[in-house]
Protein backbone atom coordinates (compact mmCIF):
# COMPACT_ATOMS: atom_id res chain seq x y z
CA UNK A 1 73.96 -229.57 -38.32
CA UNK A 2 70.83 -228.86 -40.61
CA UNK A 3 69.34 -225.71 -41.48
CA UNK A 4 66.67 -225.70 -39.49
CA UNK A 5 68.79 -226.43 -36.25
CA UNK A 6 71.21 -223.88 -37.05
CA UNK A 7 68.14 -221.85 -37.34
CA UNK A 8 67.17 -223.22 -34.11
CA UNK A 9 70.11 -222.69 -32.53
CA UNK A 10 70.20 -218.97 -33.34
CA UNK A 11 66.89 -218.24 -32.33
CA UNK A 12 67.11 -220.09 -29.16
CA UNK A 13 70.91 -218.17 -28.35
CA UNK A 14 69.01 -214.56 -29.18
CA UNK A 15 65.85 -215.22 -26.93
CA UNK A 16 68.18 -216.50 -23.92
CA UNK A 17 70.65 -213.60 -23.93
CA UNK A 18 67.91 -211.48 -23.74
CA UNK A 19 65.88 -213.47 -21.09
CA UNK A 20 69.43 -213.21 -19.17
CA UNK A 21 69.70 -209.66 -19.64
CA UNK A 22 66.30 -208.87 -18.16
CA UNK A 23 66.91 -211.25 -15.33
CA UNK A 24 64.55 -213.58 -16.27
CA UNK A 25 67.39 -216.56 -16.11
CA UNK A 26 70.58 -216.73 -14.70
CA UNK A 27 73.45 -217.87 -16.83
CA UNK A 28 73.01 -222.03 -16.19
CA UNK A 29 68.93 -221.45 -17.04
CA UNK A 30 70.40 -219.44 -20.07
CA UNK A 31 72.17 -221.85 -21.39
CA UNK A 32 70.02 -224.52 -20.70
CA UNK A 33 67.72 -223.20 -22.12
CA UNK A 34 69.14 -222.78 -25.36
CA UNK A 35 70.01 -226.68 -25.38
CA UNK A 36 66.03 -227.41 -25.31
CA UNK A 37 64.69 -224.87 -27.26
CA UNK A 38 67.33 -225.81 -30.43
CA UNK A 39 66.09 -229.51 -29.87
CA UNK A 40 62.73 -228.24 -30.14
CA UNK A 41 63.01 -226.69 -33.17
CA UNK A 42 65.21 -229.28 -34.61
CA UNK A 43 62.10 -231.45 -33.81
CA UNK A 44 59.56 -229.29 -36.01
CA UNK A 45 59.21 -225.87 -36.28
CA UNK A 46 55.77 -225.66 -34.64
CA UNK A 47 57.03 -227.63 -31.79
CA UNK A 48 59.67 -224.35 -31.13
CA UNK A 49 56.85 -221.80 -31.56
CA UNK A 50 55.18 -223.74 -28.53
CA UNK A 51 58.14 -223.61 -26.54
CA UNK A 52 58.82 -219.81 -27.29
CA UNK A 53 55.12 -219.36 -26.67
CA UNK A 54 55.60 -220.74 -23.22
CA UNK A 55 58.70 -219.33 -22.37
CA UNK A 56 57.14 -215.61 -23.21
CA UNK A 57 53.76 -216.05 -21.68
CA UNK A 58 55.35 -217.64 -18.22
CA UNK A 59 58.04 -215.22 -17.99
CA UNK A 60 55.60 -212.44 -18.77
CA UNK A 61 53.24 -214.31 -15.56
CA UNK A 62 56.22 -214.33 -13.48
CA UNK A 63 56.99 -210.97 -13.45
CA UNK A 64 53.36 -209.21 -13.36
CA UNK A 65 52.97 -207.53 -10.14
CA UNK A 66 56.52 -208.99 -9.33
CA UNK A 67 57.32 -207.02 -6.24
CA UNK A 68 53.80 -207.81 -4.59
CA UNK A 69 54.09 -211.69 -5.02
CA UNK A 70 57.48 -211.24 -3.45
CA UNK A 71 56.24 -209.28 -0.53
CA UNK A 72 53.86 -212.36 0.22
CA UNK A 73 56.46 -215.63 -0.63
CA UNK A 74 59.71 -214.46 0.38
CA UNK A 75 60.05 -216.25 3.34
CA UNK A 76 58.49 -219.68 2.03
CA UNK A 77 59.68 -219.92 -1.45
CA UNK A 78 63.41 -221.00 -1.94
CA UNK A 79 63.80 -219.84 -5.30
CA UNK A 80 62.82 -216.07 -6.25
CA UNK A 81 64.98 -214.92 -8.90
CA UNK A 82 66.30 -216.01 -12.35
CA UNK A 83 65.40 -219.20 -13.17
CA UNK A 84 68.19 -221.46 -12.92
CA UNK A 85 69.24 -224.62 -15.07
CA UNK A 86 67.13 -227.45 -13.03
CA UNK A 87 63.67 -225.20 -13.11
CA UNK A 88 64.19 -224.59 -16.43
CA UNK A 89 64.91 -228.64 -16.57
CA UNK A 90 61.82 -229.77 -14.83
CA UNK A 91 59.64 -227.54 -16.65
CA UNK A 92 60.94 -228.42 -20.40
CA UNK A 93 62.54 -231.52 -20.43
CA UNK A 94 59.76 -233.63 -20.56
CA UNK A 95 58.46 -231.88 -23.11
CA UNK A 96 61.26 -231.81 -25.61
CA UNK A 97 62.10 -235.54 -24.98
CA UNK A 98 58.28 -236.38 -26.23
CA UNK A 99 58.31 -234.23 -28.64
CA UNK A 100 61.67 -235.59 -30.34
CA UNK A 101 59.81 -239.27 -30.09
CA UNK A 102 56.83 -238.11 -31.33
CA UNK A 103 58.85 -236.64 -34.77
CA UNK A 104 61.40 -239.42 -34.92
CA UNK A 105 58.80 -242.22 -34.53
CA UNK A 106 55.83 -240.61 -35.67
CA UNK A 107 53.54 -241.10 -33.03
CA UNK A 108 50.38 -239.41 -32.15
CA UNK A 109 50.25 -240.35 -28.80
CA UNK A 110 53.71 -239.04 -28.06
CA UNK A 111 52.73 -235.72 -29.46
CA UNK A 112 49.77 -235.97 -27.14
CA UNK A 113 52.34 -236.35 -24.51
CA UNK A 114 54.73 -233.71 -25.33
CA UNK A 115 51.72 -231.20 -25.62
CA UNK A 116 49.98 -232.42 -22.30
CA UNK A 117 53.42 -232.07 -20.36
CA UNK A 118 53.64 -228.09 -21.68
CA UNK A 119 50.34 -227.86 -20.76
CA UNK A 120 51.08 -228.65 -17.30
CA UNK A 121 53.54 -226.34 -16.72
CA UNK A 122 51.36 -224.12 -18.40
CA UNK A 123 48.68 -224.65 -15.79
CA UNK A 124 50.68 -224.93 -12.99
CA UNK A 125 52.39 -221.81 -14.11
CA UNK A 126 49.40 -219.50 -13.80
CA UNK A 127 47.61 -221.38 -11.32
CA UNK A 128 50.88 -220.07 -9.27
CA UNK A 129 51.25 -216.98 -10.52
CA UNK A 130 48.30 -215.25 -11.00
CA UNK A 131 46.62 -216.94 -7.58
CA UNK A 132 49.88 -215.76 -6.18
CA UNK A 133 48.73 -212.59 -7.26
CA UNK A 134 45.05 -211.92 -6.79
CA UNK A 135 44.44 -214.85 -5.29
CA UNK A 136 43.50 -214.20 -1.60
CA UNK A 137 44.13 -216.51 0.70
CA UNK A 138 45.31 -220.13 -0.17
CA UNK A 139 44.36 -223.24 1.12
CA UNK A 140 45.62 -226.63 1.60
CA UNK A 141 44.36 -228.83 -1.50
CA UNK A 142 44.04 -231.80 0.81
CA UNK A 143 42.81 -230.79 4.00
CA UNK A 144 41.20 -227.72 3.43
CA UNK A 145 43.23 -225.25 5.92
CA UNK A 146 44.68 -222.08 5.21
CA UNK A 147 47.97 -222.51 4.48
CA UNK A 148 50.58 -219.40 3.93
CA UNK A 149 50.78 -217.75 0.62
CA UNK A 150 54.00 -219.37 -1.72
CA UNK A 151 53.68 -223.06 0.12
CA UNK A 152 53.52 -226.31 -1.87
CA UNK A 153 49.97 -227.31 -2.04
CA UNK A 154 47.94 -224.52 -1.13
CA UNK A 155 45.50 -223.63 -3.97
CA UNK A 156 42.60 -220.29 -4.29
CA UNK A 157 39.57 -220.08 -6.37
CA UNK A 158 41.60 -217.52 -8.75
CA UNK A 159 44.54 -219.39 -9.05
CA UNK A 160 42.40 -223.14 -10.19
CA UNK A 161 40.43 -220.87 -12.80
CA UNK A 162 44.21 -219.93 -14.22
CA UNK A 163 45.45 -223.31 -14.04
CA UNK A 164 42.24 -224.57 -16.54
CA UNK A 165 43.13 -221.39 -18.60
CA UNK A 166 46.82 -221.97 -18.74
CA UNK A 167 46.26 -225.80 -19.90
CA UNK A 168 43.46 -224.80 -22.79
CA UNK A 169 45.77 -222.47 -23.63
CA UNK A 170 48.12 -225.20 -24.69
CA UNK A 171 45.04 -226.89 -26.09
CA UNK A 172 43.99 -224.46 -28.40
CA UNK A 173 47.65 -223.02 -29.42
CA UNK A 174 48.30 -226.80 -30.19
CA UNK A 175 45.66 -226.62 -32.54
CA UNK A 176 46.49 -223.48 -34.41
CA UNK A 177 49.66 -224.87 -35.13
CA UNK A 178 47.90 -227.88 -36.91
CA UNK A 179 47.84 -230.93 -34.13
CA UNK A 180 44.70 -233.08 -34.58
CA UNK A 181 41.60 -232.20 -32.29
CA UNK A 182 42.26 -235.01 -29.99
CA UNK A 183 45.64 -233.82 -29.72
CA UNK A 184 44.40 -230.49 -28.27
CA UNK A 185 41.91 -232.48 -26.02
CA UNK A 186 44.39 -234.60 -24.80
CA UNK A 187 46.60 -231.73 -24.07
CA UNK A 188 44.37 -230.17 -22.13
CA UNK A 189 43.40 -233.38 -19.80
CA UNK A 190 47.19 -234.05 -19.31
CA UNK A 191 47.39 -230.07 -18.36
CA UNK A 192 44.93 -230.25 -15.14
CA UNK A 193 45.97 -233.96 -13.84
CA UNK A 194 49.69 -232.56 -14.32
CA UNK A 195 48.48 -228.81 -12.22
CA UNK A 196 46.04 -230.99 -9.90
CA UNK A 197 49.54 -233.82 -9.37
CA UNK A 198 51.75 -230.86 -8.96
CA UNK A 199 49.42 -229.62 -5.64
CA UNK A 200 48.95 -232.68 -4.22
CA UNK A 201 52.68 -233.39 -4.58
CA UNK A 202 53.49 -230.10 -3.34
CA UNK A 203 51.21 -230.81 -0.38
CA UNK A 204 51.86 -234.26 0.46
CA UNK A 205 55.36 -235.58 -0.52
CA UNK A 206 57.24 -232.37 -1.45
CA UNK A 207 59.93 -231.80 1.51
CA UNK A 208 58.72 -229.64 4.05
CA UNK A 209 60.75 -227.58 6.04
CA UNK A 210 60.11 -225.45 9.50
CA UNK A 211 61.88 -222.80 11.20
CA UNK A 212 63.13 -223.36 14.44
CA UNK A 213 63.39 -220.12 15.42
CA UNK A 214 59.74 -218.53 15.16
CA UNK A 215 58.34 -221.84 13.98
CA UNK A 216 56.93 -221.09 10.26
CA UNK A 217 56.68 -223.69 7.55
CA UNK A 218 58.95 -222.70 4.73
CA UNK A 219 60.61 -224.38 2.09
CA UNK A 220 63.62 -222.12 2.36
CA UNK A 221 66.78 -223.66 3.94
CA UNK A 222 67.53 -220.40 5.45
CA UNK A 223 64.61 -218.57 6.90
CA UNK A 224 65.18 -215.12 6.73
CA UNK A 225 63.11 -214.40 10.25
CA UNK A 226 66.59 -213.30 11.36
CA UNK A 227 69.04 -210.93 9.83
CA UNK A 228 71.72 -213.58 9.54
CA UNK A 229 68.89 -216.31 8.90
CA UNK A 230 68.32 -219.19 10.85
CA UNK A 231 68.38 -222.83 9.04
CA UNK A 232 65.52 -224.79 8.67
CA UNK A 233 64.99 -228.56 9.52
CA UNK A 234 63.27 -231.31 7.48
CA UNK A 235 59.53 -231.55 9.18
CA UNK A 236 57.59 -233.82 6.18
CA UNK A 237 57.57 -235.29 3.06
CA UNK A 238 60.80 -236.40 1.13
CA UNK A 239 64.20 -235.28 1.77
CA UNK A 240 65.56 -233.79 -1.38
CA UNK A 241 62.27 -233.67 -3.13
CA UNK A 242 61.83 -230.38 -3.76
CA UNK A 243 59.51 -227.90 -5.57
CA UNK A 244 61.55 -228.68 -8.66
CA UNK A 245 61.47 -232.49 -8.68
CA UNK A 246 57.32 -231.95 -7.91
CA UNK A 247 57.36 -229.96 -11.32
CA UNK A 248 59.08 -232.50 -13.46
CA UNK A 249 57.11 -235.27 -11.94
CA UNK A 250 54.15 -233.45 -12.37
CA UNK A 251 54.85 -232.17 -16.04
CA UNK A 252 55.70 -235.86 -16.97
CA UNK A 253 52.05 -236.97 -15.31
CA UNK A 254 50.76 -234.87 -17.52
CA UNK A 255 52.27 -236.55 -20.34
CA UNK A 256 51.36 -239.99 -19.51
CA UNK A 257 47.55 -238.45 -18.85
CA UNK A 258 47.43 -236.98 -22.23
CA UNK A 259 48.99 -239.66 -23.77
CA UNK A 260 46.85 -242.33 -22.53
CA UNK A 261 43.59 -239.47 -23.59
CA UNK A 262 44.54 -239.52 -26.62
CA UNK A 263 44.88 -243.03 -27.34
CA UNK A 264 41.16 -243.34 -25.93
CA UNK A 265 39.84 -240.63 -28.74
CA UNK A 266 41.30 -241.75 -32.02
C-alpha cells in the first residue's frame, strides 16, 4: 500500500464513521463508501477532493429542510434514510472506475468522463433535492402532467435551475483543481444529458409501482396507506429497474456525453 492510499484510506475511514454517526449512511453505504473514496485518492489527490466535495455538498442537500421533503415523498420514495451500499454504488462507481483509467492510461477523455459522471449525480442531486424542496408542484418530463411530489420523472422550474447549477458546479470545481478548460466543459455537458437521462429514465423505463388499495403510484413495495401497509404491484416500466439502476445508468450517460464533448474540443 503507498502513502498516499494509506492516506486515502484514513481519510476516507474518518469521513464515513462520521457520515454513519450522523445517519447520513448506514453501515453497508459506510463501508462502501470508504472502498471508493480510498480508490479515489489512490487515483490522484484532486480526484478525492472531488469526491469529498460531493459527498459533503449532497449530504448537506439531502438533509436541508429534511423533515419537509419527507412530509411530501414518504409514500412514493422507497428509500428515505441512510444511504445504503448500492446508492452509494450507482452514484460513485462510475466515477471512480473513469477516473482510475483516466490516471493509469493517461487519458483526457476518460477524465472528461469521470468528471461528467460526478457531475451528473451532482445535477441530479439538486435537481432532486432542492425542487423537492421549494419546488412546487412537479410535472411529468414527458407528458407534461402533474405528477406527485418524490416520483421518477417529474421535474419543476426550481429543481432544472439546480440541476444546471449542480453540474457547473462540477465544471468549475474541476477546474480549480487544475483539469483543462474542455475538461470542465465537458463535465458540465455530460452533467445535464446524465440529470435530463436520469428523468426520462425515471419516467419512462424505471419500474413503476401502484397501490392496490387506494390506487396511488408509488415506487414503494409497501405503501404505507395502511397501518400494516399494503404491497404494491408492478404497473410500468422494468421489473427490477429501480431508482438506483436509473442513477448508475444515468451517471454513466453522463460519462460517455462528456467523454465524447471532450474529444470534440481538443
Amino acid at each position: 500500500m503507498t502513502p498516499r492510499t494509506l492516506i486515502g484510506f484514513t481519510l476516507a475511514v474518518v469521513i464515513a464513521l462520521i457520515a454513519r454517526r450522523r445517519g447520513a449512511l448506514s453501515t453497508n453505504g459506510a463501508l462502501t463508501s470508504v472502498i471508493l473514496g480510498t480508490l479515489a485518492i489512490s487515483a490522484a489527490v484532486r480526484w478525492g477532493v472531488l469526491l469529498v466535495a460531493y459527498f459533503v455538498i449532497a449530504t448537506g442537500l439531502s438533509r436541508w429542510k429534511h423533515a419537509e421533503k419527507s412530509a411530501r415523498t414518504a409514500s412514493i420514495v422507497q428509500k428515505t434514510g441512510a444511504r445504503d451500499a448500492f446508492q452509494v454504488l450507482a452514484n460513485g462507481v462510475v466515477f471512480v472506475v473513469a477516473a482510475l483509467a483516466a490516471t493509469i492510461w493517461n487519458a483526457p477523455a476518460l477524465a472528461a468522463a469521470a468528471l461528467g459522471a460526478l457531475a451528473a449525480s451532482m445535477a441530479d442531486t439538486s435537481a432532486t433535492e432542492i425542487g423537492g424542496a421549494v419546488g412546487g408542484q412537479p410535472r411529468s418530463i414527458t407528458s407534461g402532467k402533474r405528477v406527485a411530489a418524490g416520483l421518477s420523472g417529474g421535474v419543476t422550474l426550481v429543481g432544472t435551475l439546480a440541476m444546471v447549477a449542480g453540474s457547473a458546479l462540477v465544471g468549475t470545481f474541476g477546474r480549480l483543481l487544475g483539469f483543462s478548460i474542455v475538461a470542465a466543459w465537458s463535465a458540465f455537458a455530460g452533467g445535464i444529458a446524465g440529470a435530463l437521462a436520469d428523468s426520462l429514465l425515471g419516467s419512462t423505463l424505471q419500474e413503476q409501482r401502484q397501490c392496490p388499495a387506494c390506487g396511488a403510484l408509488t415506487e414503494r413495495w409497501l405503501h404505507n396507506c395502511r397501518p400494516a401497509g399494503v404491497e404494491t404491484m408492478v404497473v410500468g416500466g422494468i421489473r427490477r429497474f429501480d431508482n438506483d439502476w436509473v442513477n448508475l445508468t444515468s451517471t454513466a450517460i453522463g460519462a460517455v456525453v462528456a467523454a465524447i464533448f471532450s474529444r470534440g474540443g481538443a
